[in-house]
N, C-alpha and C. Protein backbone atom coordinates (compact mmCIF):
# COMPACT_ATOMS: atom_id res chain seq x y z
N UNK A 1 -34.73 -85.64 43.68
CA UNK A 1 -33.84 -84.76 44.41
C UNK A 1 -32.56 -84.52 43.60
N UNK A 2 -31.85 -83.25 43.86
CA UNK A 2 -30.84 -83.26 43.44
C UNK A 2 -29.76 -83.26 44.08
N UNK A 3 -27.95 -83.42 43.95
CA UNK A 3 -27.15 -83.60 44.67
C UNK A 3 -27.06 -82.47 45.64
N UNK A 4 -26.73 -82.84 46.80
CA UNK A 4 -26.74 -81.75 47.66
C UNK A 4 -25.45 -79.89 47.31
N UNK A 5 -24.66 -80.68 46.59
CA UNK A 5 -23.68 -79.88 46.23
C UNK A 5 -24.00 -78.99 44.79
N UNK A 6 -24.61 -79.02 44.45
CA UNK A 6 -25.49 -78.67 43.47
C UNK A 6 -26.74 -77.46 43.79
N UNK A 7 -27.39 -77.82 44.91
CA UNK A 7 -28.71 -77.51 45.80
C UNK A 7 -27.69 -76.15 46.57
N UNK A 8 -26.39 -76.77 47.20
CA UNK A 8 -25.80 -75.40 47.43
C UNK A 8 -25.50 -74.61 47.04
N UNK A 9 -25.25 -74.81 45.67
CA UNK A 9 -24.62 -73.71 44.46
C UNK A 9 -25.77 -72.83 43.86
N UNK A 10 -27.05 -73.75 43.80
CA UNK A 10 -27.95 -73.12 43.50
C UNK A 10 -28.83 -71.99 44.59
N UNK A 11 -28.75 -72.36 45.69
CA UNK A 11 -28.72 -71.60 46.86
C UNK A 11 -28.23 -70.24 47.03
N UNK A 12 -26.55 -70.56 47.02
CA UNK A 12 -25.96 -69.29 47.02
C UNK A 12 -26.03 -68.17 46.13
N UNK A 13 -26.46 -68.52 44.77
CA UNK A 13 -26.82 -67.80 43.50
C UNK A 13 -28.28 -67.02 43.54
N UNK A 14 -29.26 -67.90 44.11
CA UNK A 14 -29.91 -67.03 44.48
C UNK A 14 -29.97 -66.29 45.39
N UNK A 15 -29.15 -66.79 46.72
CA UNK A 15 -29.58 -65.68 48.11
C UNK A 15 -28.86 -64.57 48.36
N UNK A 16 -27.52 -65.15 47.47
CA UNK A 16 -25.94 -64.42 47.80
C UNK A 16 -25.68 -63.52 46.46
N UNK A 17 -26.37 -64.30 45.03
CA UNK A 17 -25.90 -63.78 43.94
C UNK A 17 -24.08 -64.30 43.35
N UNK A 18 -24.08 -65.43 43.98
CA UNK A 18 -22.81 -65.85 43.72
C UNK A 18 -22.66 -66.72 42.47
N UNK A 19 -22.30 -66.47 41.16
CA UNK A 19 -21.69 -66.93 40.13
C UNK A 19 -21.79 -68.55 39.69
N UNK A 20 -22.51 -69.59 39.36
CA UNK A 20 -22.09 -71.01 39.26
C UNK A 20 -21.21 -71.19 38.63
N UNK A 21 -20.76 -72.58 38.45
CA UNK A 21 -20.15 -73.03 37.30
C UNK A 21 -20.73 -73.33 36.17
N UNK A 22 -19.86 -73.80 35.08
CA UNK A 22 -20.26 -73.25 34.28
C UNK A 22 -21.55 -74.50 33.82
N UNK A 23 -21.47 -75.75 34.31
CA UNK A 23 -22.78 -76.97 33.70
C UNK A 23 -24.37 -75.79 34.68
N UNK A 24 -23.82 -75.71 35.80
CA UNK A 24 -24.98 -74.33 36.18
C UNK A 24 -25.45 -73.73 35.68
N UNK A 25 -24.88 -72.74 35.12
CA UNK A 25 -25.03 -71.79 34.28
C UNK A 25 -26.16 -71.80 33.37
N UNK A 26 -24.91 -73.11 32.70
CA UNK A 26 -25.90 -73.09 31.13
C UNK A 26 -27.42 -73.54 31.67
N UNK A 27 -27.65 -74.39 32.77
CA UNK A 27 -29.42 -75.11 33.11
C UNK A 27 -30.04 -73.38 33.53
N UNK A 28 -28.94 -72.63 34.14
CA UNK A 28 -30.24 -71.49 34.56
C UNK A 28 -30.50 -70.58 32.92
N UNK A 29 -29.61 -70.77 32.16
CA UNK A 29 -29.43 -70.04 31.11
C UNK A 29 -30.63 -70.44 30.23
N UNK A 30 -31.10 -71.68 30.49
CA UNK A 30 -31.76 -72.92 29.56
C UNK A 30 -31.16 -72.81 28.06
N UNK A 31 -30.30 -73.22 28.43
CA UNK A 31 -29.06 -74.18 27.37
C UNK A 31 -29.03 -75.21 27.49
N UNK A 32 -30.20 -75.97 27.17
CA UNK A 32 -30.23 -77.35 27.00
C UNK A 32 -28.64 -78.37 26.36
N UNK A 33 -28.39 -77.78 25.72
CA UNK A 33 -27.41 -78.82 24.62
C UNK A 33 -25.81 -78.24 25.44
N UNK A 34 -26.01 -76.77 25.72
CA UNK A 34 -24.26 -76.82 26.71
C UNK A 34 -24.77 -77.49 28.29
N UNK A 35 -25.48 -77.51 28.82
CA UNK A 35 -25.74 -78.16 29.80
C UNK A 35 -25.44 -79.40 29.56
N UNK A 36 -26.06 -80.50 28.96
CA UNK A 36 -25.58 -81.68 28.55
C UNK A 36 -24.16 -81.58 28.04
N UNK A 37 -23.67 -80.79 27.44
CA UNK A 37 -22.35 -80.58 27.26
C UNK A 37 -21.30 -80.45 28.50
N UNK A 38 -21.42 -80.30 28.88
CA UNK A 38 -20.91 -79.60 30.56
C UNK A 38 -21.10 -80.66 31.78
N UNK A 39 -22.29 -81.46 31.48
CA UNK A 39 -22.41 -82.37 32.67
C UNK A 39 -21.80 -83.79 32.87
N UNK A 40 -21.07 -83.56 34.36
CA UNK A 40 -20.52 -85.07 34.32
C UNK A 40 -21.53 -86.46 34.28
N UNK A 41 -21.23 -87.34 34.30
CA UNK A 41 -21.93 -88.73 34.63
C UNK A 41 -23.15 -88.38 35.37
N UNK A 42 -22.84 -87.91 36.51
CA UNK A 42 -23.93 -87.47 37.87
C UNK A 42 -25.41 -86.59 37.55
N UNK A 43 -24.58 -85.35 36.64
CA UNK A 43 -25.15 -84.73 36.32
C UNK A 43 -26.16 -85.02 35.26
N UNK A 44 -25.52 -85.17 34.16
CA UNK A 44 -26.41 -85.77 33.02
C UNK A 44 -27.27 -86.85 33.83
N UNK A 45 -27.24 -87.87 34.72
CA UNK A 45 -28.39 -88.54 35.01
C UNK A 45 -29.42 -87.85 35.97
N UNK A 46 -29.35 -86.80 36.60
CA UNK A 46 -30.06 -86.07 37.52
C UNK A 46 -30.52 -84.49 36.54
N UNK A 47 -30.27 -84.30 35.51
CA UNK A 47 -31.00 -82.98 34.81
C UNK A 47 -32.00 -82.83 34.85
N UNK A 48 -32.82 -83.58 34.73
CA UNK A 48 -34.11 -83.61 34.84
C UNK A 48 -34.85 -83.13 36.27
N UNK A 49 -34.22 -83.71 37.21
CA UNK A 49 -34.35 -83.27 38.52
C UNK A 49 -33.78 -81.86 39.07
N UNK A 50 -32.89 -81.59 38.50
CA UNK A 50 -32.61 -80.35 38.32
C UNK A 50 -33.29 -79.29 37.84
N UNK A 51 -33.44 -79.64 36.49
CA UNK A 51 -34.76 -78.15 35.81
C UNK A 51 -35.51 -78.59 36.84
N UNK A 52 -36.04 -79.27 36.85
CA UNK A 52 -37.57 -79.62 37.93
C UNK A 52 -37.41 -78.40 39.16
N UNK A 53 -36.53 -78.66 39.86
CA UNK A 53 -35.98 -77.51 40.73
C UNK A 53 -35.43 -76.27 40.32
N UNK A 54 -35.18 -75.72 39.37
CA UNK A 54 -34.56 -75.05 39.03
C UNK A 54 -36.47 -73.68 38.90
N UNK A 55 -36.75 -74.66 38.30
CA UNK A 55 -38.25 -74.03 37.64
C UNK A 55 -39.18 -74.57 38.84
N UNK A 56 -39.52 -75.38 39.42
CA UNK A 56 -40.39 -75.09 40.78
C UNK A 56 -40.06 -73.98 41.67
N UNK A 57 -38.84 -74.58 42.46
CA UNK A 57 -38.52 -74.13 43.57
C UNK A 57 -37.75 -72.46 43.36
N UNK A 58 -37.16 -71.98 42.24
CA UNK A 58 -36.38 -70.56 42.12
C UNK A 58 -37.08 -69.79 41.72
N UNK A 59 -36.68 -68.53 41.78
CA UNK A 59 -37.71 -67.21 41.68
C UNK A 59 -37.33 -67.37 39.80
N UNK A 60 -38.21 -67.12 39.07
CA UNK A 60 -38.59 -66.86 38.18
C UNK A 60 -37.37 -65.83 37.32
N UNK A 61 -37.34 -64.92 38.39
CA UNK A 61 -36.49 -63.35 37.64
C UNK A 61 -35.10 -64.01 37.26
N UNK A 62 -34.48 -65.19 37.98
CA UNK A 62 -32.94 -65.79 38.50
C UNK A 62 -32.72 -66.62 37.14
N UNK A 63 -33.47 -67.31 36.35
CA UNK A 63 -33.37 -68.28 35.28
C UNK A 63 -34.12 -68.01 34.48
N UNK A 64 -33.91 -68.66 33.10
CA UNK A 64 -34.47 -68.47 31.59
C UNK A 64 -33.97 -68.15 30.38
N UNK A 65 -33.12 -67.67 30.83
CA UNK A 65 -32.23 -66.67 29.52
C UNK A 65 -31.02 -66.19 30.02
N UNK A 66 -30.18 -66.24 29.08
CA UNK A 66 -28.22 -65.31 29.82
C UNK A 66 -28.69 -64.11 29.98
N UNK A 67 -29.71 -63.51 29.82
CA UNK A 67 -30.18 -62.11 29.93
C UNK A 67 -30.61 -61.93 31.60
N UNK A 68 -31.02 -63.11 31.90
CA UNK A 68 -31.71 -63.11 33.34
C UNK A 68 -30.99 -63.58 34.56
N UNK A 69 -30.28 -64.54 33.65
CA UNK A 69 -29.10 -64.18 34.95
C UNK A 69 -27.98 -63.03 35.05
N UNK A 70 -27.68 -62.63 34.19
CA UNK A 70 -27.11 -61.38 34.19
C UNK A 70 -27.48 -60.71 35.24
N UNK A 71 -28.89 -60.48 34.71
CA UNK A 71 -29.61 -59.34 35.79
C UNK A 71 -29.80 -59.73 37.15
N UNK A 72 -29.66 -61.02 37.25
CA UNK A 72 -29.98 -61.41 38.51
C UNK A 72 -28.42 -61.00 39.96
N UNK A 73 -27.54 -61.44 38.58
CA UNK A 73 -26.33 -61.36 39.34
C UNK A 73 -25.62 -59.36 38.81
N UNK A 74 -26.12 -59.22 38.43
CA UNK A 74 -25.57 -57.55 38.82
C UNK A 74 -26.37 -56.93 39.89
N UNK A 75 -27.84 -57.27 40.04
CA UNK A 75 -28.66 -56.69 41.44
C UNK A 75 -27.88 -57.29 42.62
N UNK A 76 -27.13 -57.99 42.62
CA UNK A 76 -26.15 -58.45 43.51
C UNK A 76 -25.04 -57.44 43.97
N UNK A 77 -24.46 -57.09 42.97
CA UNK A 77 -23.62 -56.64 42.49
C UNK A 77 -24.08 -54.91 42.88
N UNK A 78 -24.59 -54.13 42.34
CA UNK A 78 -24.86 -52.92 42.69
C UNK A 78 -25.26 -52.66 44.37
N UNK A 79 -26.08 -53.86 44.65
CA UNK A 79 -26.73 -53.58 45.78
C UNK A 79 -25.38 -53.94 47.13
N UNK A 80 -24.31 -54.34 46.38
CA UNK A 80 -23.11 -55.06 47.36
C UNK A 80 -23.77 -55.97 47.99
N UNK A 81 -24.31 -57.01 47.53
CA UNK A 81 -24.87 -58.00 48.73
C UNK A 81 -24.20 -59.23 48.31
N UNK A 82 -23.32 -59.39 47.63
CA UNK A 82 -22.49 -60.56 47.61
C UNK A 82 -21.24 -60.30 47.50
């Protein structure tokens, strides 16, 4: 599992299109090395559990590349839904 505060952020990004921070980011970005860069104590021991979720449980189109979240978060954005 991952931290619940985490699970929310990832939530809102997909349902709302709302922006993470930036250790976020880089895991939907798959930036392995700024992710580890970026993560506190908590984080760095739960990454793993994270991609795990990140790549089970999220739509596909939302993560992979800074290209894909981009796109994920401007269909937000045009459509005004966040």
């Amino acid at each position: 599992m991952i931290p619940q505060l985490l699970q929310d952020g990832l939530d809102r990004y997909v349902k709302r299109g709302i922006a993470c921070g930036d250790f976020l980011t880089a895991v939907l970005e798959n930036n392995l090395m700024e992710a580890f860069g970026r993560a506190d104590d908590l984080n760095r021991i739960n990454l793993f559990n994270i991609c795990k979720y990140v790549y089970n449980e999220m739509p596909g189109a939302c993560h992979g590349s800074p290209a894909k979240v981009r796109e994920w978060l401007n269909k937000f954005k045009t459509e005004g839904r966040n």
